[in-house]
C-alpha atoms as a PDB file:
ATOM      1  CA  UNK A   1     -25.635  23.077 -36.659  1.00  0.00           C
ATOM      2  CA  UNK A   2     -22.317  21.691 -36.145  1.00  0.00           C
ATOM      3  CA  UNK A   3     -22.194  18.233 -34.124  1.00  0.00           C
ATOM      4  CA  UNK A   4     -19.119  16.242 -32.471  1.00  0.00           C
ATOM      5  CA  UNK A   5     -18.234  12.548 -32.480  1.00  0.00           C
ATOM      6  CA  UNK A   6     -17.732  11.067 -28.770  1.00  0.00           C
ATOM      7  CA  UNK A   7     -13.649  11.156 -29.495  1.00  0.00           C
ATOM      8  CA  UNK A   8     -14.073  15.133 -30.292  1.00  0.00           C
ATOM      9  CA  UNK A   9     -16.621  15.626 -27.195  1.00  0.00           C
ATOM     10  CA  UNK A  10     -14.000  13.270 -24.891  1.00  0.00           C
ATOM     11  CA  UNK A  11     -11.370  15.863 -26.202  1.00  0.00           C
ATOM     12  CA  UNK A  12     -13.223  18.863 -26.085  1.00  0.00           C
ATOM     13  CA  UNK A  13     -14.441  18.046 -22.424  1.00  0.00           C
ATOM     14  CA  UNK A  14     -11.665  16.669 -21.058  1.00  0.00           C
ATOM     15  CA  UNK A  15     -13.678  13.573 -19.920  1.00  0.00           C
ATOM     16  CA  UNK A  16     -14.325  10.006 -20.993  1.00  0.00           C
ATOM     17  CA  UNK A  17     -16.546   7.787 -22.482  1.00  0.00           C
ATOM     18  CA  UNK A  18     -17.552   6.034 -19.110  1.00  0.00           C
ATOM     19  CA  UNK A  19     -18.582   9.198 -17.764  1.00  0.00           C
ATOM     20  CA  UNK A  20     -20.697  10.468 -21.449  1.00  0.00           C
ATOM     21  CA  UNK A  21     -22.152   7.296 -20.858  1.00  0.00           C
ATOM     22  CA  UNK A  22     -23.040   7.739 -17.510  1.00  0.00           C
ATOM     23  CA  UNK A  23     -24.507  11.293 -18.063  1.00  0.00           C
ATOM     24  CA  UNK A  24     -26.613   9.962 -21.045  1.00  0.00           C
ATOM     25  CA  UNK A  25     -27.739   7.060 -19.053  1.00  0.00           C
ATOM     26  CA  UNK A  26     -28.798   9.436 -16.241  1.00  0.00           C
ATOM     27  CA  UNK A  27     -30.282  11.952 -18.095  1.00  0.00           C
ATOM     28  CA  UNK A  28     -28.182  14.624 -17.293  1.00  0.00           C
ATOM     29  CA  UNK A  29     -26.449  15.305 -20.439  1.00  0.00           C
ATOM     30  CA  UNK A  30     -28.843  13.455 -23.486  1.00  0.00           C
ATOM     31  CA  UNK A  31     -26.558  13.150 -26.950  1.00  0.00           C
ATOM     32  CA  UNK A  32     -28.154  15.716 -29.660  1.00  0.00           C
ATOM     33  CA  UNK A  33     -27.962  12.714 -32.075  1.00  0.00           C
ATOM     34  CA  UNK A  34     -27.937   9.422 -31.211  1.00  0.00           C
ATOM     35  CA  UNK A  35     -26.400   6.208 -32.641  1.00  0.00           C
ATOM     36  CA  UNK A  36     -26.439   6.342 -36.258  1.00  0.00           C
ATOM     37  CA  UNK A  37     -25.572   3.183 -38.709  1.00  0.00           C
ATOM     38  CA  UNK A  38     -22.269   3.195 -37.374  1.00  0.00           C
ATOM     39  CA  UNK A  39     -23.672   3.189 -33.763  1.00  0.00           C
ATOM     40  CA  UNK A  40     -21.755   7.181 -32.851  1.00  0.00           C
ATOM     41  CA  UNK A  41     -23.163   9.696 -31.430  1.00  0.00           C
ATOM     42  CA  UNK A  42     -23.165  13.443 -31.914  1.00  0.00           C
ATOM     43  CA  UNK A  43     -22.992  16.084 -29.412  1.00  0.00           C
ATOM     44  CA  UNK A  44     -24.076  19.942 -30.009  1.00  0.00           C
ATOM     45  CA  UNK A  45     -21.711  22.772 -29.272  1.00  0.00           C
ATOM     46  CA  UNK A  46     -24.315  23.788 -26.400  1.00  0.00           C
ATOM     47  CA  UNK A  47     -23.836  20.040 -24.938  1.00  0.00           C
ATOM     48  CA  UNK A  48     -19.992  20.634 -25.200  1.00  0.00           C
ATOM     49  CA  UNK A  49     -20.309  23.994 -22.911  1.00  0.00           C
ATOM     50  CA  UNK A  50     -22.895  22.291 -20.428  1.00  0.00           C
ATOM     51  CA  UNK A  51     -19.793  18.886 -20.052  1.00  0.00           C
ATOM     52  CA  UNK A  52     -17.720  21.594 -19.450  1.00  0.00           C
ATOM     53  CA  UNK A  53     -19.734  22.944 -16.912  1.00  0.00           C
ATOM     54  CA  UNK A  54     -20.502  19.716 -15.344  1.00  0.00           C
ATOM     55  CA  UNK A  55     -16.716  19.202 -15.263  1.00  0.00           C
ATOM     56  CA  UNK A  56     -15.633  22.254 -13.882  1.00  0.00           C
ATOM     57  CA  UNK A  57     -18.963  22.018 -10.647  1.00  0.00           C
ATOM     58  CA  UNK A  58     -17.842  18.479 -10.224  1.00  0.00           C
ATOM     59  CA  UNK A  59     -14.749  20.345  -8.426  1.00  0.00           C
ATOM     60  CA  UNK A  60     -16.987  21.365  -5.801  1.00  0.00           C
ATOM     61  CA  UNK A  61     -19.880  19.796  -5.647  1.00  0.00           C
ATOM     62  CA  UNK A  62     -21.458  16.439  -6.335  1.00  0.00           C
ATOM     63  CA  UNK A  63     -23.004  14.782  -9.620  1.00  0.00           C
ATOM     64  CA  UNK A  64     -25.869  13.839  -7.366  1.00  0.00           C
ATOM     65  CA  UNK A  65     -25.878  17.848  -6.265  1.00  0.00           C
ATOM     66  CA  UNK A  66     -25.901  18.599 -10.123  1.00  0.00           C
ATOM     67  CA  UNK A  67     -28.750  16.576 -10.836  1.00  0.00           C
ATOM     68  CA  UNK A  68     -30.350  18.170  -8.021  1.00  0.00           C
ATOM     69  CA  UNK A  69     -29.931  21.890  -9.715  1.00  0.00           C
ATOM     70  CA  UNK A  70     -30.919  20.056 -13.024  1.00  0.00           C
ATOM     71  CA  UNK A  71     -34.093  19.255 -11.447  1.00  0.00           C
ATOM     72  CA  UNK A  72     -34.836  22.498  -9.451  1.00  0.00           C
ATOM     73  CA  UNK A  73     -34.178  24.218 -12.668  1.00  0.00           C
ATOM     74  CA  UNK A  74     -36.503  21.994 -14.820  1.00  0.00           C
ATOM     75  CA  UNK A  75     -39.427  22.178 -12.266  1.00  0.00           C
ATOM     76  CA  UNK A  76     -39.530  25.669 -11.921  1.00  0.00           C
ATOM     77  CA  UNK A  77     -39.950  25.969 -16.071  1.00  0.00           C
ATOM     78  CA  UNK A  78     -36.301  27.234 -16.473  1.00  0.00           C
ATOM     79  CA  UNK A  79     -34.076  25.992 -19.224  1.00  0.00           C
ATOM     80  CA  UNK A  80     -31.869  23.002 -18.019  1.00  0.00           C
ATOM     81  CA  UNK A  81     -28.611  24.977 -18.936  1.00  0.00           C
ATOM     82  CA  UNK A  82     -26.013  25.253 -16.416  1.00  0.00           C
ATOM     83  CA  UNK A  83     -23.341  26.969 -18.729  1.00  0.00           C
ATOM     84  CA  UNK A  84     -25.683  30.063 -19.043  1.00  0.00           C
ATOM     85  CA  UNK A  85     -25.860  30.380 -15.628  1.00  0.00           C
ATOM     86  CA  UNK A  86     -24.179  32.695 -12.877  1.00  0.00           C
ATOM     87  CA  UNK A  87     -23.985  30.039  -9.815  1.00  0.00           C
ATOM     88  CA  UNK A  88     -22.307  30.883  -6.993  1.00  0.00           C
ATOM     89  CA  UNK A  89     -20.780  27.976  -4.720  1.00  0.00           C
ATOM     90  CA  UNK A  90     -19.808  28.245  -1.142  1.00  0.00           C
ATOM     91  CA  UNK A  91     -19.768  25.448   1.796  1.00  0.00           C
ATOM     92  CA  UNK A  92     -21.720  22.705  -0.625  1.00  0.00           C
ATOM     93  CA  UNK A  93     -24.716  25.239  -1.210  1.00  0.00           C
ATOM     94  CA  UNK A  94     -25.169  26.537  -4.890  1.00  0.00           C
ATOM     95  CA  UNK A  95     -27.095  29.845  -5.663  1.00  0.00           C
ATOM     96  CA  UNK A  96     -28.379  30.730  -8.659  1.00  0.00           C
ATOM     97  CA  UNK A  97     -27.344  34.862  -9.384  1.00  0.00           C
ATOM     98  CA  UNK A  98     -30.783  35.477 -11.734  1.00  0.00           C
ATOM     99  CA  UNK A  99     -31.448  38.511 -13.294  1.00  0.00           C
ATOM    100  CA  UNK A 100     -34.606  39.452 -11.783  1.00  0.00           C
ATOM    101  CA  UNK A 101     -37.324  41.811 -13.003  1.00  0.00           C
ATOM    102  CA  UNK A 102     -35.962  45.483 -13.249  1.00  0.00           C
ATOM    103  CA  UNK A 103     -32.897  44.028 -13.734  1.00  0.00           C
ATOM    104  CA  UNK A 104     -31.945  43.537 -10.294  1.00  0.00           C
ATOM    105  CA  UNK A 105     -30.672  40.633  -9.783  1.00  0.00           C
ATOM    106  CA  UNK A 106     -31.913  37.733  -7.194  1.00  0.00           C
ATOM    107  CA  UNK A 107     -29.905  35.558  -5.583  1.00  0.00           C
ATOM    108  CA  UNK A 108     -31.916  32.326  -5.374  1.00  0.00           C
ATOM    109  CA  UNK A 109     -30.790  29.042  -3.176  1.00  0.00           C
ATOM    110  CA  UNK A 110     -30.953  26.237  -5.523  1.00  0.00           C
ATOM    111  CA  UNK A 111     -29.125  23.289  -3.762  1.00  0.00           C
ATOM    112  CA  UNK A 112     -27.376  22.730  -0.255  1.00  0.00           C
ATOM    113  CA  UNK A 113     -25.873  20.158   1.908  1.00  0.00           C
ATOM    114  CA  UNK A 114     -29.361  18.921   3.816  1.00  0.00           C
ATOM    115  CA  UNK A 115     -31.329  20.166   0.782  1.00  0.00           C
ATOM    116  CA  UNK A 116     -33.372  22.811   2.617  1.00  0.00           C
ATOM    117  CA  UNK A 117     -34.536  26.130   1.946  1.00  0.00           C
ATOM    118  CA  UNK A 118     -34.277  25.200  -2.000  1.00  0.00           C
ATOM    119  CA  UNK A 119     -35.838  27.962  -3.830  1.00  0.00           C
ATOM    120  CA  UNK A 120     -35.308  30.337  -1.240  1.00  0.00           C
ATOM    121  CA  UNK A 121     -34.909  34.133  -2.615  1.00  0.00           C
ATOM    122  CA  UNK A 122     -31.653  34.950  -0.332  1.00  0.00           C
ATOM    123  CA  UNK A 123     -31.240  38.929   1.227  1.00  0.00           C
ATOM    124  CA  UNK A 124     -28.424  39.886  -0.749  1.00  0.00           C
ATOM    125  CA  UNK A 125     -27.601  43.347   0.232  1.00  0.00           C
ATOM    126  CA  UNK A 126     -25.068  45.751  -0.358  1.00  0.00           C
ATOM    127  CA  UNK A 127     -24.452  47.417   2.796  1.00  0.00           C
ATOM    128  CA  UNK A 128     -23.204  46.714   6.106  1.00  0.00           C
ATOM    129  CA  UNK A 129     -25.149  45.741   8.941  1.00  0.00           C
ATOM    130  CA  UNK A 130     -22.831  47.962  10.940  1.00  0.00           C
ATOM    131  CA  UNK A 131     -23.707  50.742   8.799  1.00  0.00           C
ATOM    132  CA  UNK A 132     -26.159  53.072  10.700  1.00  0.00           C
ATOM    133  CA  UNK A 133     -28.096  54.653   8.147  1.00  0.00           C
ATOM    134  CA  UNK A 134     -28.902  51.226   6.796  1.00  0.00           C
ATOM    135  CA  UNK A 135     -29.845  49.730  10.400  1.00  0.00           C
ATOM    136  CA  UNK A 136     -32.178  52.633  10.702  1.00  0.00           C
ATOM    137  CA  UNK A 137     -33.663  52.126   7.527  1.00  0.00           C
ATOM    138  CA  UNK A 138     -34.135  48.801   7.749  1.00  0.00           C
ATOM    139  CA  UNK A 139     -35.462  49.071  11.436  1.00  0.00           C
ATOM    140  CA  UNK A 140     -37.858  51.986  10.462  1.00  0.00           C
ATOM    141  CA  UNK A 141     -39.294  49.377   7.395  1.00  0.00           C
ATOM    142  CA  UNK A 142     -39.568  46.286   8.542  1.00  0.00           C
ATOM    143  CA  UNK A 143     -42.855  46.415  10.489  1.00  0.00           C
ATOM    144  CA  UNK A 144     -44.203  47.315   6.442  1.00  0.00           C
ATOM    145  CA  UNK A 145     -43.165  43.909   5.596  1.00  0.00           C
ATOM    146  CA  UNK A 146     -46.185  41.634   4.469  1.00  0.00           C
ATOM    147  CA  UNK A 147     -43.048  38.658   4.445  1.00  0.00           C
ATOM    148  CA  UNK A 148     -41.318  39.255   7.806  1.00  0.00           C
ATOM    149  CA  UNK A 149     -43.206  37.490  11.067  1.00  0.00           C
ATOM    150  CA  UNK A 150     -42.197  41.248  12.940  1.00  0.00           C
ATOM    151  CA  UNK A 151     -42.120  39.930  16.595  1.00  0.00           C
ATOM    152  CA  UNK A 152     -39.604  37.094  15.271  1.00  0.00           C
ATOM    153  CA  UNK A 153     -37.523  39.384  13.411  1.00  0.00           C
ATOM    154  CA  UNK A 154     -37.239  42.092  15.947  1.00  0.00           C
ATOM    155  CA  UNK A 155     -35.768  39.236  18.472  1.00  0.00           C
ATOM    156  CA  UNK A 156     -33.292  38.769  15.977  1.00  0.00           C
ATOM    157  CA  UNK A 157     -32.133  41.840  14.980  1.00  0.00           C
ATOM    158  CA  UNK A 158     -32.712  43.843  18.751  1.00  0.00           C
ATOM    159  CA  UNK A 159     -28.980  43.876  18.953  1.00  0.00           C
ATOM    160  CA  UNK A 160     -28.629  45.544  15.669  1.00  0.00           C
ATOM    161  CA  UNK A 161     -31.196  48.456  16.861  1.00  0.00           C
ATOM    162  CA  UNK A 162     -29.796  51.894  16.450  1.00  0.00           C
ATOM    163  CA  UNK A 163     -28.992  53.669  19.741  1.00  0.00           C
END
């Protein structure tokens, strides 16, 4: 396996040392090597994608909001990866695009704003609510739904009732 000095990982990431400090410190990104005789330390081609990664959600989001994912991530039994990872960000919340079983994917809530609803499986559909067929559908399945509290729903979606 092919490592990187600190000066090729600063390069490479287009960070610096206070901030590969800072990640080490914290936990978030943990040097594959650490301080030889010389007192370096090596970083792993799969540590150089994730500071990438980190660098490019640090555009939108916070560290504190990447730790946050880190953590969701680790305590559900998932790797810790964020390169490998389809994440979707919009208005400060992150969601996770996961292949699901079947390969359909799920769209899964893994950090917002107030830090609710974390973990949250999010409706992700591809049709319209204005399409008919699909209000019908929906309207003629719901009261199947072992997930769905049916009286709360139907106040909800009354005004999307088919004529």
């Amino acid at each position: 396996m092919q490592y990187f000095t600190r000066r090729e990982t600063v390069i490479l990431t287009r960070t610096d040392c206070k901030r590969l400090t800072y990640l080490a410190r914290t936990g978030v990104v943990v040097p594959a090597r650490n301080q030889d005789a010389a007192g370096d330390v090596y970083y792993s081609w799969n540590q150089i994608l994730e500071l990438r990664t980190i660098y490019r959600l640090r555009r939108q989001v916070s560290l504190q909001t990447i730790r946050k994912i880190l953590a969701f991530l680790e305590g559900i039994g998932s790797d810790r990866a964020l390169y490998n990872k389809h994440l979707i960000i919009a208005d400060g919340e992150v969601t996770w695009l996961k292949a699901g079983e079947d390969a359909i994917p799920q769209a899964v809530q893994i950090a917002t704003k107030a830090n609710r609803h974390v973990g949250q499986i999010r409706l992700m559909s591809p049709f319209s609510l204005q399409d008919k067929e699909f209000k019908s559908d929906l309207w003629r399945t719901s009261p199947q739904s072992k997930v769905v509290d049916f009286e709360n729903f139907r106040q909800r979606i009354l005004p999307l009732q088919p004529d």
